[in-house]
PDB file of N, CA and C in Angstrom:
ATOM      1  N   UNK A   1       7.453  15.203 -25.499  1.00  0.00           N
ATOM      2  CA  UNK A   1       8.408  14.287 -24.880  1.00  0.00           C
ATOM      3  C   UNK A   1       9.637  14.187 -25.779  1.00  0.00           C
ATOM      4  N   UNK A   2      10.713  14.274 -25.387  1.00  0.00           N
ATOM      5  CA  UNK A   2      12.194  14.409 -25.996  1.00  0.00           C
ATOM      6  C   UNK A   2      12.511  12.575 -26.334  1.00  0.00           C
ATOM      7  N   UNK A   3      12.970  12.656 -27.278  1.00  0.00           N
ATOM      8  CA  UNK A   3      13.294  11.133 -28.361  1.00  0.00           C
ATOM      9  C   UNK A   3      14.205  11.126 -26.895  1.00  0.00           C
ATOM     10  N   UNK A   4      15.099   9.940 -27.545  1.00  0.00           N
ATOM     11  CA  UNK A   4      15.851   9.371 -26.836  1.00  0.00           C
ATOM     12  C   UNK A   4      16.875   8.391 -27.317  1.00  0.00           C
ATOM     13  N   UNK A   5      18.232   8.537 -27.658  1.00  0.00           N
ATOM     14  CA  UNK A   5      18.904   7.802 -28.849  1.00  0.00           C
ATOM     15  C   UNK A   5      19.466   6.641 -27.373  1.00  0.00           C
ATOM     16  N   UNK A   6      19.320   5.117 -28.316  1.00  0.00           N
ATOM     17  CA  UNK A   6      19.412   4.174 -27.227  1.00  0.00           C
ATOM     18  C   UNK A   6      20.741   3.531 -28.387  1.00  0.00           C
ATOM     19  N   UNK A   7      21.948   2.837 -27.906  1.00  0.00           N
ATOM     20  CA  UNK A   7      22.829   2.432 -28.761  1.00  0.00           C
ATOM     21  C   UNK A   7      22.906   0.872 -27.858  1.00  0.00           C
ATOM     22  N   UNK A   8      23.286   0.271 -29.309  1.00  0.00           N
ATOM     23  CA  UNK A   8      23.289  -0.911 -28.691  1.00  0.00           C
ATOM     24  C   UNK A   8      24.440  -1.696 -27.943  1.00  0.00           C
ATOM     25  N   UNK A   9      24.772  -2.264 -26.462  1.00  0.00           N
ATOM     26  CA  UNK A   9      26.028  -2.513 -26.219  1.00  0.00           C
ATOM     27  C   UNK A   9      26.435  -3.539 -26.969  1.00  0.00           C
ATOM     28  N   UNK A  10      27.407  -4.211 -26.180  1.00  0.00           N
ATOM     29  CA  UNK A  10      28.514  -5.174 -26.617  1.00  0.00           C
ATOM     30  C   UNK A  10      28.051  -6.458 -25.182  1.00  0.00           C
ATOM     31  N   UNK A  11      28.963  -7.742 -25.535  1.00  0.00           N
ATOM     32  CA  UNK A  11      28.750  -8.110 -24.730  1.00  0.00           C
ATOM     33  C   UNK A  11      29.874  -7.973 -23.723  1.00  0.00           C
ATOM     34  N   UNK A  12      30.555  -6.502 -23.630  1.00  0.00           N
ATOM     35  CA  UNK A  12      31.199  -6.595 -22.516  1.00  0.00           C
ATOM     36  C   UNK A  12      31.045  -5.101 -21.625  1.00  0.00           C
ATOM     37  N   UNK A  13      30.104  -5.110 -20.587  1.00  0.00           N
ATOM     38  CA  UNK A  13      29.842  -3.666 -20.440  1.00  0.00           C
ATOM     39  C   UNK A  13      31.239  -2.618 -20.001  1.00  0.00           C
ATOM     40  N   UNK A  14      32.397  -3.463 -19.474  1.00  0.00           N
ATOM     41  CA  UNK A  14      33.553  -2.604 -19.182  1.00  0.00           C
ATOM     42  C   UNK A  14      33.985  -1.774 -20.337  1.00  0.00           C
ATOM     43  N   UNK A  15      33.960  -2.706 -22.020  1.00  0.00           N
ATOM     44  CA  UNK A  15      34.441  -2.111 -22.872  1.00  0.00           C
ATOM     45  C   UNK A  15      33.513  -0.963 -23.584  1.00  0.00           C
ATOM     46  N   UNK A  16      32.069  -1.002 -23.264  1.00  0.00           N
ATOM     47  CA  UNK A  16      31.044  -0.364 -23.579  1.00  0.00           C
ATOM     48  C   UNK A  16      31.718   1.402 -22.560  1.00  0.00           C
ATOM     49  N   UNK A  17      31.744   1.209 -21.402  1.00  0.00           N
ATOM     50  CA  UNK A  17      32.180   2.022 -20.509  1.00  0.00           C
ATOM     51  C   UNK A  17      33.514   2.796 -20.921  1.00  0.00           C
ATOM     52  N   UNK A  18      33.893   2.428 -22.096  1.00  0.00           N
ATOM     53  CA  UNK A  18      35.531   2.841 -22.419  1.00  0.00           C
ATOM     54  C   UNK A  18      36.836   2.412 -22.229  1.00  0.00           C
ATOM     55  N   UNK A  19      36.755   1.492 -20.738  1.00  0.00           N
ATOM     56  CA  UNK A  19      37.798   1.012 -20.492  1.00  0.00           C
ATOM     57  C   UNK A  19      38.357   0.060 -21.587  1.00  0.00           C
ATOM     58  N   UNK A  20      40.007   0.410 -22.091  1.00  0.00           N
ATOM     59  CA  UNK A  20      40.727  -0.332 -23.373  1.00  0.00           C
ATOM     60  C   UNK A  20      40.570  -1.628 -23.140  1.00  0.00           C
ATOM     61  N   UNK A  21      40.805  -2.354 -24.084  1.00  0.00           N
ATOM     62  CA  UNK A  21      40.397  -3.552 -24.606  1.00  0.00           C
ATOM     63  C   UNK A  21      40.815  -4.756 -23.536  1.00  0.00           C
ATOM     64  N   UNK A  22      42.340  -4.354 -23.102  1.00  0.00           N
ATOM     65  CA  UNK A  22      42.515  -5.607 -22.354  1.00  0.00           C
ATOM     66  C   UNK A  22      42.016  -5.452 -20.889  1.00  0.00           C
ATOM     67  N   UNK A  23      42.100  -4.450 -20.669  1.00  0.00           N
ATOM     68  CA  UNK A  23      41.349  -4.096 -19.165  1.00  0.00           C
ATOM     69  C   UNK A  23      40.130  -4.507 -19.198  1.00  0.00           C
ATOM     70  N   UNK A  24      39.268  -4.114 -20.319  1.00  0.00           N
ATOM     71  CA  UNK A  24      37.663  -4.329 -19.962  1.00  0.00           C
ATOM     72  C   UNK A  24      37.681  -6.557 -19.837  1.00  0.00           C
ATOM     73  N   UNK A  25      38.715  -7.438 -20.587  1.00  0.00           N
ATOM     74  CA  UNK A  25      38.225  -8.104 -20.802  1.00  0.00           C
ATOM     75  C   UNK A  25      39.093  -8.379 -19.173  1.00  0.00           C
ATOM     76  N   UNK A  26      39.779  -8.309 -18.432  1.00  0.00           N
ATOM     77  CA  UNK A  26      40.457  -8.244 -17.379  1.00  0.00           C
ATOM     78  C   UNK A  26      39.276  -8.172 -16.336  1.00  0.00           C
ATOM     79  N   UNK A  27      38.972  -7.077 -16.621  1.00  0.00           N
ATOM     80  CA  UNK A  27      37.669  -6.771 -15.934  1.00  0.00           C
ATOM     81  C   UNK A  27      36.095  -7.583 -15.588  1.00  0.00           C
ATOM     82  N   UNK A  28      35.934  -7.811 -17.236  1.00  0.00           N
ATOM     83  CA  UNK A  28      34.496  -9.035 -17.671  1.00  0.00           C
ATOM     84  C   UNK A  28      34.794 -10.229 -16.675  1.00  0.00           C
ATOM     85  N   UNK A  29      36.045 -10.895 -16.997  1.00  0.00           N
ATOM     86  CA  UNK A  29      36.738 -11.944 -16.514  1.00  0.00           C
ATOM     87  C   UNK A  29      36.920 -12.132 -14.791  1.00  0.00           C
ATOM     88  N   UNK A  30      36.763 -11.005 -13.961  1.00  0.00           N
ATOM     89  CA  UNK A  30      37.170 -10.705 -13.007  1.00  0.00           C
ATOM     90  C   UNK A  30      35.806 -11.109 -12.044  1.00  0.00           C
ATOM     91  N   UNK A  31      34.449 -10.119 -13.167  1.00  0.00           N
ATOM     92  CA  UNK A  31      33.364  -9.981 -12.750  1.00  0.00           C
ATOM     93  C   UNK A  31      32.748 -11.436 -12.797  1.00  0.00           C
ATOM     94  N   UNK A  32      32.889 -12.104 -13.911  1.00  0.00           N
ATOM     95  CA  UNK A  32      32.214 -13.650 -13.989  1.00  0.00           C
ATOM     96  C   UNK A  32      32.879 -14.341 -13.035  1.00  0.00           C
ATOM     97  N   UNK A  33      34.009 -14.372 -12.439  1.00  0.00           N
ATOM     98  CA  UNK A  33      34.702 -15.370 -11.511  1.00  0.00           C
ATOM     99  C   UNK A  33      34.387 -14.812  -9.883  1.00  0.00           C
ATOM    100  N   UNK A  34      33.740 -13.432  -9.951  1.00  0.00           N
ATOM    101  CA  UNK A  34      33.125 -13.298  -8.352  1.00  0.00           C
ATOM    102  C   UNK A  34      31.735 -13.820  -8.531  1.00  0.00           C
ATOM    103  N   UNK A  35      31.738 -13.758  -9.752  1.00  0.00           N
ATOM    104  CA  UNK A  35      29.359 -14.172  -9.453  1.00  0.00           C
ATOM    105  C   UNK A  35      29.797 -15.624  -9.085  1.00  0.00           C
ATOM    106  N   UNK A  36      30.693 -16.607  -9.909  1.00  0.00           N
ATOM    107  CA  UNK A  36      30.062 -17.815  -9.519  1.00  0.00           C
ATOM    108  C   UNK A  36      30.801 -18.176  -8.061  1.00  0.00           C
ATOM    109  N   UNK A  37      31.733 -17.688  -7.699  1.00  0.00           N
ATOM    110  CA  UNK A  37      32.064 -17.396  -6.261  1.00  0.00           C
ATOM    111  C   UNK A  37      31.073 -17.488  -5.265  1.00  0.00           C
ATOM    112  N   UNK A  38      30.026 -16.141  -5.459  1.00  0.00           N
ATOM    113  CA  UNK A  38      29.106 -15.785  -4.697  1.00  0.00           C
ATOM    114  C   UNK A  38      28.043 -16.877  -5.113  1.00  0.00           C
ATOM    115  N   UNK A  39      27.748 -17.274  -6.231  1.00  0.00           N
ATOM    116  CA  UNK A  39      26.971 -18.629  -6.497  1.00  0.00           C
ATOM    117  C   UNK A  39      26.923 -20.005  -5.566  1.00  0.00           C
ATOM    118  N   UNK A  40      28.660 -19.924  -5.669  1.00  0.00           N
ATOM    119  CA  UNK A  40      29.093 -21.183  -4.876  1.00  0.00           C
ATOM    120  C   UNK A  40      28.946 -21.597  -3.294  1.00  0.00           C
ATOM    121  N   UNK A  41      29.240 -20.138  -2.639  1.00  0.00           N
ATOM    122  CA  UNK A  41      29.125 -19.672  -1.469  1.00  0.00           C
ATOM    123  C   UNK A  41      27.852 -19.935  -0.847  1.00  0.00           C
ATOM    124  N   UNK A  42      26.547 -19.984  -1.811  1.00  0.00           N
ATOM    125  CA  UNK A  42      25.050 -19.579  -1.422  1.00  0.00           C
ATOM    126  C   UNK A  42      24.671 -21.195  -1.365  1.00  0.00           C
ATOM    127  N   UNK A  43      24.937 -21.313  -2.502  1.00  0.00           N
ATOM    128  CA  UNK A  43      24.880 -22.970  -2.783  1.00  0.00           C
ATOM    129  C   UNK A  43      24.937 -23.820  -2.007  1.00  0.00           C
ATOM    130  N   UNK A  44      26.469 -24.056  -1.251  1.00  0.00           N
ATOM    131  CA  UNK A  44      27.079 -24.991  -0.976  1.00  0.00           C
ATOM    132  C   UNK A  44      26.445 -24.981   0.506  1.00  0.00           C
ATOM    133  N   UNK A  45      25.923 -23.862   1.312  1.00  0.00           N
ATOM    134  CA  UNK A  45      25.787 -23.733   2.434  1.00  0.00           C
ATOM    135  C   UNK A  45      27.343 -23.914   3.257  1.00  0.00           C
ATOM    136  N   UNK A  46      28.287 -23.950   2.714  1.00  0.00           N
ATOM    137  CA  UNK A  46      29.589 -24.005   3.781  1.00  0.00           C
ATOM    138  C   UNK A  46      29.886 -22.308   4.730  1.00  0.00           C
ATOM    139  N   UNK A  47      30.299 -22.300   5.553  1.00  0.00           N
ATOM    140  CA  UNK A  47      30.449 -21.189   6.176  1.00  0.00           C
ATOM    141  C   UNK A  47      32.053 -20.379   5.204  1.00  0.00           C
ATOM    142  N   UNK A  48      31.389 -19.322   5.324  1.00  0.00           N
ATOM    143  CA  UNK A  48      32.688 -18.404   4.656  1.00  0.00           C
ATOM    144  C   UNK A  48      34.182 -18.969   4.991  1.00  0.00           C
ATOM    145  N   UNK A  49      34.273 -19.041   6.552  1.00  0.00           N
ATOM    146  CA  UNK A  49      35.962 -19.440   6.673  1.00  0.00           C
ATOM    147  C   UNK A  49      36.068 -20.765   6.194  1.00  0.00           C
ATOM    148  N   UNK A  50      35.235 -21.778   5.360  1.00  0.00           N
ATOM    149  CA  UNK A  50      35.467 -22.855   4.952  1.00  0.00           C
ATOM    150  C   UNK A  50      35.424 -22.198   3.227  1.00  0.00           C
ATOM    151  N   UNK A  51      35.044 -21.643   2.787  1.00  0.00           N
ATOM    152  CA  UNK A  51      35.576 -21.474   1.420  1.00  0.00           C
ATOM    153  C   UNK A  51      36.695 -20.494   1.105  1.00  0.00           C
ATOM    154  N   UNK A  52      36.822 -19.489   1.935  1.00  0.00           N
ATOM    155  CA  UNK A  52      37.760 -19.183   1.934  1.00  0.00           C
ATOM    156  C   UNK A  52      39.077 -19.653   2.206  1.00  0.00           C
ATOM    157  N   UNK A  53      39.219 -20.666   3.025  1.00  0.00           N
ATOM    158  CA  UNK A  53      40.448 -21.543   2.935  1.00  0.00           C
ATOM    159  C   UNK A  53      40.696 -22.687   1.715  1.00  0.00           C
ATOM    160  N   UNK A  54      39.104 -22.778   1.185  1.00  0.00           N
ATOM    161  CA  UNK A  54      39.487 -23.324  -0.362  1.00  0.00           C
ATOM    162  C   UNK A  54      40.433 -22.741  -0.787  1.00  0.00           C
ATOM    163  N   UNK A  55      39.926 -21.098  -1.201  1.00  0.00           N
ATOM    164  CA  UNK A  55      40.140 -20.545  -1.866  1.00  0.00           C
ATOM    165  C   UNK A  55      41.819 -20.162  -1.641  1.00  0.00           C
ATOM    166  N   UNK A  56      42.159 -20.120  -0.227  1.00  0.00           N
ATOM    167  CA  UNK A  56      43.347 -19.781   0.036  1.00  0.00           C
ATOM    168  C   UNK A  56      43.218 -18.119   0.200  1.00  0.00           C
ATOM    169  N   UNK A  57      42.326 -17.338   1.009  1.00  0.00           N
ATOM    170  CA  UNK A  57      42.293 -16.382   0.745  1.00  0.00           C
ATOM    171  C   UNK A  57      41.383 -16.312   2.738  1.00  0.00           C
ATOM    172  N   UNK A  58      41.744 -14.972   3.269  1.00  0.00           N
ATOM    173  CA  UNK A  58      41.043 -15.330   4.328  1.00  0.00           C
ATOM    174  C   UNK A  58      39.665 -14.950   4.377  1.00  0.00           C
ATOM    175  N   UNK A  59      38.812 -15.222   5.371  1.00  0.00           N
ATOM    176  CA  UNK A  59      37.576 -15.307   5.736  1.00  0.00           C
ATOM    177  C   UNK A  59      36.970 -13.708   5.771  1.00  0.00           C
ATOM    178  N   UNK A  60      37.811 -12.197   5.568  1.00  0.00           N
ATOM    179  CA  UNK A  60      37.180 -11.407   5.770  1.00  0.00           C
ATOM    180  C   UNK A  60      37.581 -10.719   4.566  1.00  0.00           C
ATOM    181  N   UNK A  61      39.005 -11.162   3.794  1.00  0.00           N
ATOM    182  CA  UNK A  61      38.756 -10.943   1.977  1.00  0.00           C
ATOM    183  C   UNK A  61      37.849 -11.148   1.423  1.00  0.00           C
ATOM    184  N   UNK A  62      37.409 -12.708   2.037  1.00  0.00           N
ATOM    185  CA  UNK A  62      35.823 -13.111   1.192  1.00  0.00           C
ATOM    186  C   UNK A  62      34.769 -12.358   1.520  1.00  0.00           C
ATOM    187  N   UNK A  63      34.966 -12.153   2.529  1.00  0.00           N
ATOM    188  CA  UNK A  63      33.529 -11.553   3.040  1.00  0.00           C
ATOM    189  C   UNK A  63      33.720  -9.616   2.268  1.00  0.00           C
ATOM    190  N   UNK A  64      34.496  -9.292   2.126  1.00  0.00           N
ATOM    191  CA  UNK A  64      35.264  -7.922   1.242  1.00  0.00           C
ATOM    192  C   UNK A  64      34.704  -8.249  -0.234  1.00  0.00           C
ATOM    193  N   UNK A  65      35.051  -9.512  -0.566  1.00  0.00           N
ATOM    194  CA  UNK A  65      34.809  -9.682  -2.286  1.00  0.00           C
ATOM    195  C   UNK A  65      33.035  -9.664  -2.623  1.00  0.00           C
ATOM    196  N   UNK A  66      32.103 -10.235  -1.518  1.00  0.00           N
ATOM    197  CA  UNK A  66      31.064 -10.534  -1.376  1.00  0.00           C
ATOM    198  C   UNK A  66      30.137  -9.301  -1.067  1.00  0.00           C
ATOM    199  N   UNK A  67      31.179  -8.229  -0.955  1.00  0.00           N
ATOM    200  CA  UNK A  67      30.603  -6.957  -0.628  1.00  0.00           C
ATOM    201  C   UNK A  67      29.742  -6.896   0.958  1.00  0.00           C
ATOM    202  N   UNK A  68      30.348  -7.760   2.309  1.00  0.00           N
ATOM    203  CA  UNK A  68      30.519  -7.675   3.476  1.00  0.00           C
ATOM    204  C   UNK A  68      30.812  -6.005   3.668  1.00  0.00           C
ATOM    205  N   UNK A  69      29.938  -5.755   4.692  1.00  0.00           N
ATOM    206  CA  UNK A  69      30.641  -4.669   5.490  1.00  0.00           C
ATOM    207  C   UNK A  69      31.640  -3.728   5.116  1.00  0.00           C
ATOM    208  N   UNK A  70      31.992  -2.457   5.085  1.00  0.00           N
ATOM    209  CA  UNK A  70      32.592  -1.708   4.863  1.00  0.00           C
ATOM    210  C   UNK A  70      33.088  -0.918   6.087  1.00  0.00           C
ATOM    211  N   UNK A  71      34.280  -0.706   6.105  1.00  0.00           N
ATOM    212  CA  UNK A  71      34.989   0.169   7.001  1.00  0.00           C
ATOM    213  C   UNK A  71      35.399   1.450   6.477  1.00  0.00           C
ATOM    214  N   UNK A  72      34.872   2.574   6.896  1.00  0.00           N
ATOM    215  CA  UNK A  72      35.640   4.110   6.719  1.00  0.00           C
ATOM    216  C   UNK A  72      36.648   4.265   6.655  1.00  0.00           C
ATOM    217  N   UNK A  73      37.399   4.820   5.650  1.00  0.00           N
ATOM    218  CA  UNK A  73      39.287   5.378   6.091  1.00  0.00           C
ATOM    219  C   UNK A  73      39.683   4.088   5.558  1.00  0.00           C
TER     220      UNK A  73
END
């Protein structure tokens, strides 16, 4: 059975991935503010077009950010 060299990350996997410094934290930052999004969403029981008008953003962005449905092209 072949070893296997395991390195240890960081706590930011964008910057682990290579992406430069301010991007990955652009990135980290991006990723923690959709989880608790999707947290909030599950939580609250409100229907999407009601947090999305929190948010100021419409009802099928959210449902886009939430990883809803995909369209081809």
């Amino acid at each position: 059975m072949k070893s296997m060299k395991i390195t240890k990350g960081t706590d930011n996997v964008f910057r682990d991935l290579g992406f430069p410094e301010p991007e990955a934290r652009n990135l980290a930052l991006r990723s923690d503010l959709l989880i608790e999004i999707e947290k909030f969403v599950k939580r609250s029981g409100l229907p999407q077009t009601t947090v999305a008008k929190q948010l100021g953003i419409t009802q099928s962005r959210l449902s886009q950010l939430l990883g809803g449905p995909r369209r081809a092209g």
